[in-house]
Protein backbone atom coordinates (compact mmCIF):
# COMPACT_ATOMS: atom_id res chain seq x y z
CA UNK A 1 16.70 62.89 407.14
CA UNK A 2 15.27 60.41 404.49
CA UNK A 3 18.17 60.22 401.50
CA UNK A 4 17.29 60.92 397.96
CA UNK A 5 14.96 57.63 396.61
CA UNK A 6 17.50 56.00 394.58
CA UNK A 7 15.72 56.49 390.58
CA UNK A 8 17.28 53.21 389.36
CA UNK A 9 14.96 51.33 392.36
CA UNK A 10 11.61 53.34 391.05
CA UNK A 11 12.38 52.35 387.42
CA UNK A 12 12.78 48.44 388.46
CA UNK A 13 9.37 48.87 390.63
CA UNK A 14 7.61 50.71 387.37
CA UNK A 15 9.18 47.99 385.20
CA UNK A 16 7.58 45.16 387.02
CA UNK A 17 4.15 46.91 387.54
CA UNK A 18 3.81 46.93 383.97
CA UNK A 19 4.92 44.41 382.67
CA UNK A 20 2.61 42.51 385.07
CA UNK A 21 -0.35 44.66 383.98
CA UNK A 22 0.43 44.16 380.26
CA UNK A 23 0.81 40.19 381.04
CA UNK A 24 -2.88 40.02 382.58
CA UNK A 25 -4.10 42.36 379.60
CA UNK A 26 -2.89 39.53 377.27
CA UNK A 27 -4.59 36.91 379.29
CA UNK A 28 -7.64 39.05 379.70
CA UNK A 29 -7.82 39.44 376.20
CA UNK A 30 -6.86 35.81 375.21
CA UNK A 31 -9.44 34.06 377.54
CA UNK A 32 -12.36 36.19 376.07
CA UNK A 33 -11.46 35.48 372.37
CA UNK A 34 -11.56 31.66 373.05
CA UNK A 35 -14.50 32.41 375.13
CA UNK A 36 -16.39 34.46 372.04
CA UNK A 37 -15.08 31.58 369.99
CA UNK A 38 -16.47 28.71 372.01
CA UNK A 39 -19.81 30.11 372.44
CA UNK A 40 -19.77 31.05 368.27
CA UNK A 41 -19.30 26.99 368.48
CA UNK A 42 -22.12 25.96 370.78
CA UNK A 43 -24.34 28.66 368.43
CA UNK A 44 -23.19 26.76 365.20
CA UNK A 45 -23.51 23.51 366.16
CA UNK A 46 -26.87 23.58 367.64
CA UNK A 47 -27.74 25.31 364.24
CA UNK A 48 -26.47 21.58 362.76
CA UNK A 49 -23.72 23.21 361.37
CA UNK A 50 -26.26 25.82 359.39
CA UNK A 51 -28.56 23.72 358.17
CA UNK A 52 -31.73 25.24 360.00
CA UNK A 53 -33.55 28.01 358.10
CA UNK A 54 -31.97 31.70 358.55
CA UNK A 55 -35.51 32.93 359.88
CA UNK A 56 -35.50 30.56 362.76
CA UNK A 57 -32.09 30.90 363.33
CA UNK A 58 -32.64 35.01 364.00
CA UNK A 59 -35.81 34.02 366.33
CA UNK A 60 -33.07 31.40 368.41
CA UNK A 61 -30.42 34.40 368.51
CA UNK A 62 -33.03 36.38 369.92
CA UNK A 63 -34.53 34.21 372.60
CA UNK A 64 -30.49 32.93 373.68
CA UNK A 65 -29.70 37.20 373.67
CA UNK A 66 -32.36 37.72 376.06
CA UNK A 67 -31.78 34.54 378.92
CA UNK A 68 -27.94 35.49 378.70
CA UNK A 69 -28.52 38.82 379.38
CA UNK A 70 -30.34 38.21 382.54
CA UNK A 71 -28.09 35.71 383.51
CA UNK A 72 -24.51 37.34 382.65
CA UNK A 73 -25.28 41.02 382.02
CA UNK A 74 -25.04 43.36 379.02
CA UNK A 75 -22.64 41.95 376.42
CA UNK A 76 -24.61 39.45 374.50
CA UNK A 77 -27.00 41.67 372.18
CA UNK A 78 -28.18 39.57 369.16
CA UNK A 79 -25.41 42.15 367.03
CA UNK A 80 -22.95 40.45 369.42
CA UNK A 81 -23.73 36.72 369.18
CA UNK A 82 -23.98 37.11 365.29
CA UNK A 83 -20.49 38.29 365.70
CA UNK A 84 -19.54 35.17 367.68
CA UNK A 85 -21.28 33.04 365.59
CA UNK A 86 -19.02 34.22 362.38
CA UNK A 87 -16.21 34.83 364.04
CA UNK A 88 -16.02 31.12 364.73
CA UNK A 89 -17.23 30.04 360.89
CA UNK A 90 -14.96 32.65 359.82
CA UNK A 91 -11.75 31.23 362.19
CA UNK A 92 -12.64 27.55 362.38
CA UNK A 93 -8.80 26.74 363.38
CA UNK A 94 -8.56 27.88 367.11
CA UNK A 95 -5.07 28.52 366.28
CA UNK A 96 -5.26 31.07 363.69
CA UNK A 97 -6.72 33.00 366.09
CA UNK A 98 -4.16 35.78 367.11
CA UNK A 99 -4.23 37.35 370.23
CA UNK A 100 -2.26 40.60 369.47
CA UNK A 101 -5.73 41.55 368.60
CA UNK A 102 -8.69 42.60 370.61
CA UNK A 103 -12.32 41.31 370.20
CA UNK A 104 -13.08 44.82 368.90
CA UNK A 105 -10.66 44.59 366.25
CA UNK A 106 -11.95 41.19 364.92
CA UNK A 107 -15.56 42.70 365.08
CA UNK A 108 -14.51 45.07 361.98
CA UNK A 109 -12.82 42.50 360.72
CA UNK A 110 -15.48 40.22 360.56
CA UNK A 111 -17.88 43.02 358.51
CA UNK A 112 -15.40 41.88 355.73
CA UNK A 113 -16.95 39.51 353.09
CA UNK A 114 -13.75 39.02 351.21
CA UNK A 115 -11.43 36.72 352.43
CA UNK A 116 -8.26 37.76 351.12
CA UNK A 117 -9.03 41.04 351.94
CA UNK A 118 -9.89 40.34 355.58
CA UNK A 119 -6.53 38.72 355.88
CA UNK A 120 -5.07 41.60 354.82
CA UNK A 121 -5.86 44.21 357.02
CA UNK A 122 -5.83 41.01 359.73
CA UNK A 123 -1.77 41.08 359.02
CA UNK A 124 -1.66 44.97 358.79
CA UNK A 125 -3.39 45.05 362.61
CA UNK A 126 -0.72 43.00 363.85
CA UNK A 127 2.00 44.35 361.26
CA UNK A 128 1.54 48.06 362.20
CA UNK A 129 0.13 47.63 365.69
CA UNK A 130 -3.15 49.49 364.71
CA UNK A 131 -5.41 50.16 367.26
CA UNK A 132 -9.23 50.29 366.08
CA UNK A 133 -9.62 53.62 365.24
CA UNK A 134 -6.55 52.92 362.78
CA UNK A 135 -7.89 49.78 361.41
CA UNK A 136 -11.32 51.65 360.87
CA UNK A 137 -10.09 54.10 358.56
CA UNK A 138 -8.04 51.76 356.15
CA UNK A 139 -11.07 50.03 355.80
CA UNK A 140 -13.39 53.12 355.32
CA UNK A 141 -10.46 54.85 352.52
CA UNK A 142 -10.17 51.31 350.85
CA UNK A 143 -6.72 51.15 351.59
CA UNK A 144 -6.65 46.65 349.86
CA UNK A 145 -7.83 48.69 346.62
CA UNK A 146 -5.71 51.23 346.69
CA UNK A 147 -2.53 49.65 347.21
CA UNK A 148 -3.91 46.92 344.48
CA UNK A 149 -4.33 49.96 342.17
CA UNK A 150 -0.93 51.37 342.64
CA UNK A 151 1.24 48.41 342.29
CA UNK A 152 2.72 47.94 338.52
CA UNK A 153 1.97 44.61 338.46
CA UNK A 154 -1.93 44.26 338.91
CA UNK A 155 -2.49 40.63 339.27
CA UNK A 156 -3.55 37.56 341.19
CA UNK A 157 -0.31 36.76 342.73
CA UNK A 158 -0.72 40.39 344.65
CA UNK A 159 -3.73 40.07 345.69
CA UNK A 160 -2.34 37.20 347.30
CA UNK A 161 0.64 38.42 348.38
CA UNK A 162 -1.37 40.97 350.61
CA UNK A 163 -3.79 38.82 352.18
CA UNK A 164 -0.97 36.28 353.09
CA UNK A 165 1.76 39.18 354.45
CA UNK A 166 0.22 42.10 354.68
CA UNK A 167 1.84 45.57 352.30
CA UNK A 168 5.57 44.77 352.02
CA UNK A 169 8.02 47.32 351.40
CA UNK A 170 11.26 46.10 349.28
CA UNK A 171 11.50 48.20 346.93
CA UNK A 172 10.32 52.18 345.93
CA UNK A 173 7.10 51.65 344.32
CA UNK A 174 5.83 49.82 347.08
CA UNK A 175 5.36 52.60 349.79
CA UNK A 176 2.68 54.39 346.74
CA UNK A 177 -1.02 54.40 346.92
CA UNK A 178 -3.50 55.63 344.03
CA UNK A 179 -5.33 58.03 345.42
CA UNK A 180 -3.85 58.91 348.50
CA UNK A 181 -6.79 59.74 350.92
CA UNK A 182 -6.79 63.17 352.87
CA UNK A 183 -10.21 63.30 354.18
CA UNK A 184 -9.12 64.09 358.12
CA UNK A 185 -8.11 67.77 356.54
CA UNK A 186 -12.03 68.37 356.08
CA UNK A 187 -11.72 69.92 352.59
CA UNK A 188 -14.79 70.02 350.75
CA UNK A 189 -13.88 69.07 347.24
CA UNK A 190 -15.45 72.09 345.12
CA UNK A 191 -13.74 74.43 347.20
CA UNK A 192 -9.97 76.13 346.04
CA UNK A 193 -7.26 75.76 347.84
CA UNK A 194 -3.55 77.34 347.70
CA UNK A 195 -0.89 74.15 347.43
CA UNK A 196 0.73 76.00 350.75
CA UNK A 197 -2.54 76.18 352.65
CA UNK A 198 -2.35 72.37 351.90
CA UNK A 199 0.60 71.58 353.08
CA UNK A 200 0.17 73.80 356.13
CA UNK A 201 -3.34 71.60 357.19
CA UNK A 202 -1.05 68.64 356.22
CA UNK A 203 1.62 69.74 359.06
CA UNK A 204 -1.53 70.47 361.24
CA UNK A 205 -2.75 66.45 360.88
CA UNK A 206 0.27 64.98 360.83
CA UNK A 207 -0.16 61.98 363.15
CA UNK A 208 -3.01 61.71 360.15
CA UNK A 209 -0.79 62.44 357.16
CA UNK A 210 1.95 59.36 358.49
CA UNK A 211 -0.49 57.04 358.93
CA UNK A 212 -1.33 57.51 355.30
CA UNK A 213 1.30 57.59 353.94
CA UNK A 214 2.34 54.31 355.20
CA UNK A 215 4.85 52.38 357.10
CA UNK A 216 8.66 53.77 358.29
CA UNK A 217 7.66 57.16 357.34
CA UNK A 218 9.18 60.20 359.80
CA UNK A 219 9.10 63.48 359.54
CA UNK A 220 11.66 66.03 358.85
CA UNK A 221 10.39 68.82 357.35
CA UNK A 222 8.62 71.33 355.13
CA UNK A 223 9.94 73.75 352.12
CA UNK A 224 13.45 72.04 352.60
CA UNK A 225 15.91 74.55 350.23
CA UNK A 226 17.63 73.19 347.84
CA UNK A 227 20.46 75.43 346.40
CA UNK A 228 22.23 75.50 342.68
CA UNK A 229 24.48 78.10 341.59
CA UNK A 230 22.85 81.32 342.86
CA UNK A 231 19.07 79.48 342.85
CA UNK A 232 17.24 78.20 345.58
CA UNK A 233 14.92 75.47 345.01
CA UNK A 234 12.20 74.47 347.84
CA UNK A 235 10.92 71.05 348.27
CA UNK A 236 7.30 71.00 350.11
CA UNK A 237 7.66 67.98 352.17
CA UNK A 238 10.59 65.76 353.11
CA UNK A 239 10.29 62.74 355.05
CA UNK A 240 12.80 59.74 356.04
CA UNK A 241 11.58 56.01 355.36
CA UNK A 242 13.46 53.87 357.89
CA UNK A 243 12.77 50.59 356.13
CA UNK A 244 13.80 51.86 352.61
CA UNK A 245 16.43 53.59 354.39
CA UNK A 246 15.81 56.33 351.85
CA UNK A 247 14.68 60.11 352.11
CA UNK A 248 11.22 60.23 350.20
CA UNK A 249 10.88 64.11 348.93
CA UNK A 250 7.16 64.96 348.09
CA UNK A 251 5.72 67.53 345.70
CA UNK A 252 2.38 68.97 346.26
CA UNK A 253 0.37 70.24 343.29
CA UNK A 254 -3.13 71.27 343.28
CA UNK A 255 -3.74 70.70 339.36
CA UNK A 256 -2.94 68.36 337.15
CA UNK A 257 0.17 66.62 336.66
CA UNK A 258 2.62 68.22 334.38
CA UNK A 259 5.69 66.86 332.21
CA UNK A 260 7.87 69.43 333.59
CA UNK A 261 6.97 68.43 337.49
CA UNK A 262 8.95 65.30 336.93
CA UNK A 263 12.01 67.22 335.93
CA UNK A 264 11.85 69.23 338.83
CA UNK A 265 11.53 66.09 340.81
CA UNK A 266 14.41 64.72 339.44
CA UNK A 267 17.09 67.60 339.50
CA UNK A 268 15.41 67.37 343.39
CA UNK A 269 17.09 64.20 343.76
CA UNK A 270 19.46 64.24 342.23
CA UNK A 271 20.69 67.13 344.80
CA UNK A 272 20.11 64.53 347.64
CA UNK A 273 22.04 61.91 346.39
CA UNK A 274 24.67 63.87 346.24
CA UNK A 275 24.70 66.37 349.05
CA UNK A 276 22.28 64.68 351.15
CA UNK A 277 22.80 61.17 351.49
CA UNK A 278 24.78 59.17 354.01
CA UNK A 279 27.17 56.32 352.83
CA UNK A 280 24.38 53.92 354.36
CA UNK A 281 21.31 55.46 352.87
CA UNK A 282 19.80 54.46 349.44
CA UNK A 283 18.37 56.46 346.58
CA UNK A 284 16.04 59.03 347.61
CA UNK A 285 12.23 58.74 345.87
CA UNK A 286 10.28 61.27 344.73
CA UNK A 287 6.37 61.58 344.83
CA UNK A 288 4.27 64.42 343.08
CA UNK A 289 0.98 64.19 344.54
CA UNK A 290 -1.37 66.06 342.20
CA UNK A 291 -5.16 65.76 341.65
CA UNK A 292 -5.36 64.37 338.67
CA UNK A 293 -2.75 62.43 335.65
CA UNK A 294 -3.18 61.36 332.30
CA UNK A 295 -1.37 58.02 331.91
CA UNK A 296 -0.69 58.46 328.50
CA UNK A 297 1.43 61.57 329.33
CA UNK A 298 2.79 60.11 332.70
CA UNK A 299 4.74 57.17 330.64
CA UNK A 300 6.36 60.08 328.97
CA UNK A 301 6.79 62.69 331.59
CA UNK A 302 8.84 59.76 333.85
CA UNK A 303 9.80 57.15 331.16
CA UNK A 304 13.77 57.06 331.04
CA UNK A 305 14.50 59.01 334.78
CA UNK A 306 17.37 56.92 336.35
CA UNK A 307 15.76 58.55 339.80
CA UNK A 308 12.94 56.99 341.12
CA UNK A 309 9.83 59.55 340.50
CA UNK A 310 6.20 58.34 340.70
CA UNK A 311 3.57 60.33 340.24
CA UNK A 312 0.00 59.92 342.39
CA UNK A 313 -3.24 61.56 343.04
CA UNK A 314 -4.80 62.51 346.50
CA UNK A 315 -8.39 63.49 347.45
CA UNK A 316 -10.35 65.06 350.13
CA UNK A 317 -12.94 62.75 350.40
CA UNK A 318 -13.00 59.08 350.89
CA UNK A 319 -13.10 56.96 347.70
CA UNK A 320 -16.26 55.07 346.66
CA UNK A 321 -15.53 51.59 347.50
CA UNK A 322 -17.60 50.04 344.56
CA UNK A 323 -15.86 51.91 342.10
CA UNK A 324 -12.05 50.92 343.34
CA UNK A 325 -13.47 47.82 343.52
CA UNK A 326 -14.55 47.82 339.43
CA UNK A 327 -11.59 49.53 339.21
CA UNK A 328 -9.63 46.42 340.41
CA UNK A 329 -11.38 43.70 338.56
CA UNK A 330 -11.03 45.47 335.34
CA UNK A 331 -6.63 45.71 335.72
CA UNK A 332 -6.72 41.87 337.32
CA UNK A 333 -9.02 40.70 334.43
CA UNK A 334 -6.78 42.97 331.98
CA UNK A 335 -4.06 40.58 333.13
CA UNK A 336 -5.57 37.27 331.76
């Protein structure tokens, strides 16, 4: 009789399999981005560097689409060899190339015209580990806006700052974005809603909800009670950053944002500091997501908390790009 196959052998053979699958994935993927890159070369330089006229160069693209297609197969459509053509104007240095990213994911990243913006969802790929769908919808809810739009210090050096690291997290007010984006619930924007239907569809699309929200964030749970004296207090969603080391407690509300939210906010935290927190944790935060604030009343409503309460606004649908964008220009000019 055969004995029991020993586990520890299996996990060793599993081990190896994979790591030598994930090893020929990264050459894989390696060898075809220098390969896309090389031929974006040879396209460029028989275009004397770009000095030919666009019309002719469309008629070459087309002519070099169709011999490499009967020669090496599908995978060299005119779209395609455009792509290779900017992706080596675009990454001239071979060795800013990185290769924790696929060709698909420099494909979106080449439909960027801004550079610094390009190199900032470039550092978030790698960053965060997005995979394409991921990347796709930052870029479609304007996430480089929104985090511009949220930071209290609208100027040049962010904008910088993000294209050369990517959204960095050292303090509260970095984890906020103005308006957070909650399209994937499939809301339609005239329609009412009760604030616990929303958090229910916000449970439902979680994996959705975390990835907008933003790095570190976990899960623990909904309508967490809080109780004082013989009152019981329920916050809607409570969640655990693990790189703020800090509970973040959110409040949903489906109006506007109101002084007294921010109290409420406050005596919230001020419960977890005390009860709540672990020796090794910091200050919780506190984030009332409403649909709409006045700033004028927000610098009162959360001027002079010791806690750390921000207020932002959320909407169903995904934000017009060319209006964040105005948006932007106006607070960075504002600044000079």
């Amino acid at each position: 009789m055969l004995q029991k196959i020993n586990m520890k052998m299996i996990e060793e053979i599993k081990d190896v399999i994979t790591s030598s699958r994930n090893k020929i994935a990264y050459e894989v993927n390696n060898t075809m981005l220098l390969a896309y890159w090389n031929v974006g070369g040879i396209i460029v330089e028989n275009e004397q560097n770009g000095n030919i006229k666009a019309e002719y160069g469309k008629k070459v693209l087309k002519e070099l689409s169709k011999e490499l297609r009967k020669i090496l197969g599908s995978g060299f459509s005119v779209s395609n060899l455009q792509y290779m053509r900017r992706f080596y104007l675009k990454y001239q240095k071979q060795q800013t190339l990185s290769v924790k990213l696929s060709w698909p994911h420099y494909c979106e990243l080449l439909s960027i015209e801004n550079d610094d913006e390009r190199c900032f969802y470039e550092r978030e790929c790698i960053n965060s580990n997005w995979s394409v769908r991921e990347l796709k919808r930052q870029l479609e809810t304007s996430l480089f806006e929104r985090l511009l739009l949220s930071n209290e210090k609208n100027n040049k050096k962010k904008v910088y700052e993000l294209s050369k690291v990517g959204q960095t997290m050292a303090k509260p007010n970095d984890i906020l974005k103005e308006p957070y984006v909650f399209e994937f619930l499939d809301i339609k924007e005239t329609k009412p809603i009760l604030e616990k239907d929303l958090e229910r569809k916000l449970v439902k699309h979680m994996e959705e909800f975390l990835l907008e929200l933003g790095k570190g964030f976990m899960f623990v749970g909904i309508q967490q009670r809080i109780t004082l004296g013989n009152t019981h207090y329920y916050v809607d969603m409570v969640f655990y950053n693990k790189i703020l080391k800090c509970y973040v407690l959110i409040d949903l509300k489906i109006g506007g944002m109101k002084p007294e939210y921010a109290g409420q906010m406050n005596m919230y935290l001020n419960y977890y500091t005390e009860e709540i927190n672990d020796e090794f944790d910091n200050k919780p935060i506190g984030i009332i997501l409403c649909k709409s604030k006045k700033e004028v009343a927000m610098e009162y409503a959360l001027g002079g908390l010791s806690n750390n309460v921000f207020a932002s606004t959320y909407t169903y649908y995904i934000p017009n790009k060319d209006e964040l964008i105005k948006e932007v220009e106006k607070v960075l000019n504002e600044g000079y």
